[in-house]
C-alpha atoms as a PDB file:
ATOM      1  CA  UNK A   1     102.953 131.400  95.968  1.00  0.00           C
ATOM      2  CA  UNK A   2     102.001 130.385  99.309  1.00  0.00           C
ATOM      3  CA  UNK A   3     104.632 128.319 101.978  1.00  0.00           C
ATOM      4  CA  UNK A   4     102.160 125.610 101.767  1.00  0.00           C
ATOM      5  CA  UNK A   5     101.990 126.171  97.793  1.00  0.00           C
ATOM      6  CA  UNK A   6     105.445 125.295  97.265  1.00  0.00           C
ATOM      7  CA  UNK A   7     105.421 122.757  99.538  1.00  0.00           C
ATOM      8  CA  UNK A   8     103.066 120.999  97.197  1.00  0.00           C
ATOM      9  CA  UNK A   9     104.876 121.578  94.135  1.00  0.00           C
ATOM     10  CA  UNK A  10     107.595 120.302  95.610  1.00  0.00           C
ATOM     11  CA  UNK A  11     106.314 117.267  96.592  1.00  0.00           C
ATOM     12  CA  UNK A  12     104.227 117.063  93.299  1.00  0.00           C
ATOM     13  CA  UNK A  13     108.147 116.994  91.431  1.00  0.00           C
ATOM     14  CA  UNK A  14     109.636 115.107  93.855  1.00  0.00           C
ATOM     15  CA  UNK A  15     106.881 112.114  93.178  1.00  0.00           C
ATOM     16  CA  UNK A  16     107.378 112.218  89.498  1.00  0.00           C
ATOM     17  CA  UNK A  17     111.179 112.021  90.020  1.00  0.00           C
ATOM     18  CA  UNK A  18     111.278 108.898  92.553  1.00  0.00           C
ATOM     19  CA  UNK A  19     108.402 106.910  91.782  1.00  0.00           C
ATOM     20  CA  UNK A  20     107.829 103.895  93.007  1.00  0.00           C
ATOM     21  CA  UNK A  21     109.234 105.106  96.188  1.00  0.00           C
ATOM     22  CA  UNK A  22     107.125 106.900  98.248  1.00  0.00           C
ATOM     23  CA  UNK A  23     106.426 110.848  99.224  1.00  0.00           C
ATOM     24  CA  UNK A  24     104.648 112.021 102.310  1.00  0.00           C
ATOM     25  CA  UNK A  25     103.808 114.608 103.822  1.00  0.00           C
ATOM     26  CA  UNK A  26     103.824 113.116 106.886  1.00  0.00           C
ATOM     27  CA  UNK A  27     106.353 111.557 108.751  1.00  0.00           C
ATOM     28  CA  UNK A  28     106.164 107.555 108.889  1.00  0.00           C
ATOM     29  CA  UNK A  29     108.847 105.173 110.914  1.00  0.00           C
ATOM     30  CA  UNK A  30     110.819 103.053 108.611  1.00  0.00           C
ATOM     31  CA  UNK A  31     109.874 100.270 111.223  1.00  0.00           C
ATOM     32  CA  UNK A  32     106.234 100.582 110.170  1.00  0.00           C
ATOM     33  CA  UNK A  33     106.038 100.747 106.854  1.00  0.00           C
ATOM     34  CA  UNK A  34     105.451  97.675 105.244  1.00  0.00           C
ATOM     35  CA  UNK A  35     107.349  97.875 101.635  1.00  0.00           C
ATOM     36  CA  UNK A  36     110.762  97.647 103.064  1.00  0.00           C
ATOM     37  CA  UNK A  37     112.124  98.209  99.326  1.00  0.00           C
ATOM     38  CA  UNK A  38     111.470 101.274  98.947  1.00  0.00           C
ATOM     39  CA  UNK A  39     112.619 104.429 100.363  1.00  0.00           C
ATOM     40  CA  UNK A  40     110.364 107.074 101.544  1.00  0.00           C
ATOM     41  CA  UNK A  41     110.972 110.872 100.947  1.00  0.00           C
ATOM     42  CA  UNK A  42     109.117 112.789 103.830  1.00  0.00           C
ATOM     43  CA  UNK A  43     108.596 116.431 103.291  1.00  0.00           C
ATOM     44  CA  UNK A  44     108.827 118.924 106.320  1.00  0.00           C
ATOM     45  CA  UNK A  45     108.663 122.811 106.586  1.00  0.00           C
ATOM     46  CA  UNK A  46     111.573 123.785 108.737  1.00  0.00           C
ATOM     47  CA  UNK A  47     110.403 127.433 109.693  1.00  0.00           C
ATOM     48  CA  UNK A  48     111.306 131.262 108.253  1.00  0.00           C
ATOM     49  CA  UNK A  49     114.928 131.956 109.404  1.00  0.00           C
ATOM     50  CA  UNK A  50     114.119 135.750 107.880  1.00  0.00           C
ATOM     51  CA  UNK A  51     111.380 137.796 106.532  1.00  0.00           C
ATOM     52  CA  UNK A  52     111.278 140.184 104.148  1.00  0.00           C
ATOM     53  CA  UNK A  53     108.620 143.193 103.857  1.00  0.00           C
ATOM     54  CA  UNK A  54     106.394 142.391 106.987  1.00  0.00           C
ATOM     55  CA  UNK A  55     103.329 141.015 105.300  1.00  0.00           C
ATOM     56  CA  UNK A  56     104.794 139.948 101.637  1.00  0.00           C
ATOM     57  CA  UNK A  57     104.759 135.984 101.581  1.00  0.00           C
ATOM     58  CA  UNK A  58     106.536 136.420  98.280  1.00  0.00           C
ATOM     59  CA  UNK A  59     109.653 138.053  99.741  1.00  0.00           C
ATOM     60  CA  UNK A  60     110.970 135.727 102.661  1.00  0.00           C
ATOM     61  CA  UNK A  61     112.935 132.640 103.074  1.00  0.00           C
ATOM     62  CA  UNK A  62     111.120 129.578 103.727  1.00  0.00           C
ATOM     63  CA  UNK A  63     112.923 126.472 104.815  1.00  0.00           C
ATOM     64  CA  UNK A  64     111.834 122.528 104.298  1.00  0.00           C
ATOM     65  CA  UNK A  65     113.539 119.645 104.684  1.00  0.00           C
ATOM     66  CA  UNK A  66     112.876 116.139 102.903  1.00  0.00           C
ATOM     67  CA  UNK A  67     113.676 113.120 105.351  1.00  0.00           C
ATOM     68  CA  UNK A  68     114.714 110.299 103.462  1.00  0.00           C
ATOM     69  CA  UNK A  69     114.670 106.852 104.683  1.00  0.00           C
ATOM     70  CA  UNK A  70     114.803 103.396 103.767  1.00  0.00           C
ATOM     71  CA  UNK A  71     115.205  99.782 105.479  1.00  0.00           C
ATOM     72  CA  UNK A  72     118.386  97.692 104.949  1.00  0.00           C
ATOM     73  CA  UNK A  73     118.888  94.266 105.738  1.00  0.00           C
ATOM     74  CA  UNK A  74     121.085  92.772 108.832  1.00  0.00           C
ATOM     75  CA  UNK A  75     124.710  92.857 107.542  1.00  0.00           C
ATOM     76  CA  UNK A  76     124.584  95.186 105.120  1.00  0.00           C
ATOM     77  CA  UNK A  77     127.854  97.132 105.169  1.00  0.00           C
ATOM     78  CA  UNK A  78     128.611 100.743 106.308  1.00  0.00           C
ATOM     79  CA  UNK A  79     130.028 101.804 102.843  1.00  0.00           C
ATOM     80  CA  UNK A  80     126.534 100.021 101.255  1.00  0.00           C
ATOM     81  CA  UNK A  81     124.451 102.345 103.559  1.00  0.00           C
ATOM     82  CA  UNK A  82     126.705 104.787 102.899  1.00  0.00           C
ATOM     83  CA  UNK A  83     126.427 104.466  98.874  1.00  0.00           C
ATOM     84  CA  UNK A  84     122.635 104.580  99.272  1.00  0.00           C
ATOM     85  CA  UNK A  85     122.687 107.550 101.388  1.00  0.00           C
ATOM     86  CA  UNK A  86     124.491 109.355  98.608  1.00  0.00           C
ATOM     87  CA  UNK A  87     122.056 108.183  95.904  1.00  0.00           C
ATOM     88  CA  UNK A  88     119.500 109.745  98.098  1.00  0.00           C
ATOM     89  CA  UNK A  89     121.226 113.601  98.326  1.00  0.00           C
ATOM     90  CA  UNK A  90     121.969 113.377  94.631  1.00  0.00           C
ATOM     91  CA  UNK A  91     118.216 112.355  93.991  1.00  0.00           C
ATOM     92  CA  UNK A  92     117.476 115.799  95.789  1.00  0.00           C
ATOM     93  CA  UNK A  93     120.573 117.325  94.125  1.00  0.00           C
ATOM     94  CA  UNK A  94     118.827 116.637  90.682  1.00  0.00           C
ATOM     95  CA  UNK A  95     115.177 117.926  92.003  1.00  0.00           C
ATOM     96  CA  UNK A  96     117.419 121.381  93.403  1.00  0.00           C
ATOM     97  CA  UNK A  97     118.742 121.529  89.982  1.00  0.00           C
ATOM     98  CA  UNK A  98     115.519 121.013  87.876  1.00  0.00           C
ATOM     99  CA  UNK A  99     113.598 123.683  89.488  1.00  0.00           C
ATOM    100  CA  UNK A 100     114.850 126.565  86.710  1.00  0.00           C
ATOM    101  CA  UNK A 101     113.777 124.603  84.263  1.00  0.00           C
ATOM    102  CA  UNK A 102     110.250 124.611  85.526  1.00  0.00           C
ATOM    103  CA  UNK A 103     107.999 127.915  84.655  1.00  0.00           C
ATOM    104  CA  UNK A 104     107.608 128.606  88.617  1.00  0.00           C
ATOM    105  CA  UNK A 105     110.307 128.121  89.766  1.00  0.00           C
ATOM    106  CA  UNK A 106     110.445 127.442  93.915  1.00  0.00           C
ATOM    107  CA  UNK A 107     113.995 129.518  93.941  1.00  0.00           C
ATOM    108  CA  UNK A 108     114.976 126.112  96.037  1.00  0.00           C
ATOM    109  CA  UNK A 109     118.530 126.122  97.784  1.00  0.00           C
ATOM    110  CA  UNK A 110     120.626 122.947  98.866  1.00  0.00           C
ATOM    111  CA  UNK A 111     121.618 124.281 102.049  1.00  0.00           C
ATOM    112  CA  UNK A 112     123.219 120.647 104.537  1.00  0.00           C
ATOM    113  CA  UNK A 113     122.546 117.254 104.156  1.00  0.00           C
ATOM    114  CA  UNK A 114     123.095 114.924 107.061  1.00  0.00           C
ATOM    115  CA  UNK A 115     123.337 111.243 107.174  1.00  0.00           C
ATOM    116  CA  UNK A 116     123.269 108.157 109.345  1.00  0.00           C
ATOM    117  CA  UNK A 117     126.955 108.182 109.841  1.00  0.00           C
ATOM    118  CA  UNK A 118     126.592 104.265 109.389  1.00  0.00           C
ATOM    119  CA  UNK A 119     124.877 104.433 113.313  1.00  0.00           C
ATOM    120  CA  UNK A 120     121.452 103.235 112.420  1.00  0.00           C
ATOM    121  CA  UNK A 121     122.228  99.308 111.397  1.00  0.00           C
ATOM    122  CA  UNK A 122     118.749  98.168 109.783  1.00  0.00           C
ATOM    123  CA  UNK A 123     118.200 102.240 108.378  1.00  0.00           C
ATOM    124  CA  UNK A 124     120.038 104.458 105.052  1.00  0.00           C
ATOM    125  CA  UNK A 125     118.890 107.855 105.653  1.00  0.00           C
ATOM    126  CA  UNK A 126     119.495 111.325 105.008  1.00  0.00           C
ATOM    127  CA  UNK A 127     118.048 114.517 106.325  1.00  0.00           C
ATOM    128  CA  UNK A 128     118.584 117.399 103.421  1.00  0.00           C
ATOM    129  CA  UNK A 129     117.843 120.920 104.471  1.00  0.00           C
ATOM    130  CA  UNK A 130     116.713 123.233 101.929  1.00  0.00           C
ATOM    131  CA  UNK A 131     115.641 126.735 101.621  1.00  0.00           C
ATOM    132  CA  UNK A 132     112.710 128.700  99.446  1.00  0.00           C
ATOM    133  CA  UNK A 133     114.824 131.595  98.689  1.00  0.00           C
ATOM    134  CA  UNK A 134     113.001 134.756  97.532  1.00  0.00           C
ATOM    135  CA  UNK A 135     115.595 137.347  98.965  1.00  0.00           C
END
């Protein structure tokens, strides 16, 4: 399976595990988009931190990371964007955990999530980095 392959079927499972909210492809500004309540799961290759044989796409490491964002209201608490922000990684927790029980699976690793650290006062989002593993 292709980089761009997986990609798909991970977005593809992704979709069927947070609908309504919305996947992309393509990264949008929380600012923009106009259903403010929902959360949008963006889905980004991250590069090939190693290779394996020199031209065999199904032995290398592949990484991706899925943006997650959604729009809070004025005054909504730290610990309340905080407590979204967690729903979010465990969201992509489940999807990490799923993929064995799927009959490709993407050999997806959890690798680092990062948050807003409560900085961002209208914004809850996460930043989860994950890894195709084939090694």
């Amino acid at each position: 399976m292709t980089p761009n392959d997986r990609i798909l079927a991970l977005v593809s499972r992704l979709t069927a595990q947070v609908s309504p909210n919305v996947v992309s492809r393509n990264y949008q500004d929380v600012d923009r988009f106009e259903e403010r309540d929902k959360a949008i799961f963006v889905v980004i290759s991250g590069g090939f931190p190693q290779f394996g044989g020199l031209f065999d796409e199904e032995d290398e490491r592949h990484e991706v990371m899925i943006l997650v964002q959604q729009y809070v209201a004025d005054g909504t608490s730290g610990g309340d964007r905080e407590a979204l922000e967690f729903g979010f990684i465990n969201t992509i927790r489940q999807l990490v955990k799923e993929d064995g029980t799927h009959n490709a699976p993407l050999n997806l690793e959890m690798k680092k999530a990062h948050s807003s650290r409560q900085m961002d006062p209208n914004h809850a989002w996460v930043v989860v980095e994950l890894e195709f593993n084939d090694l």
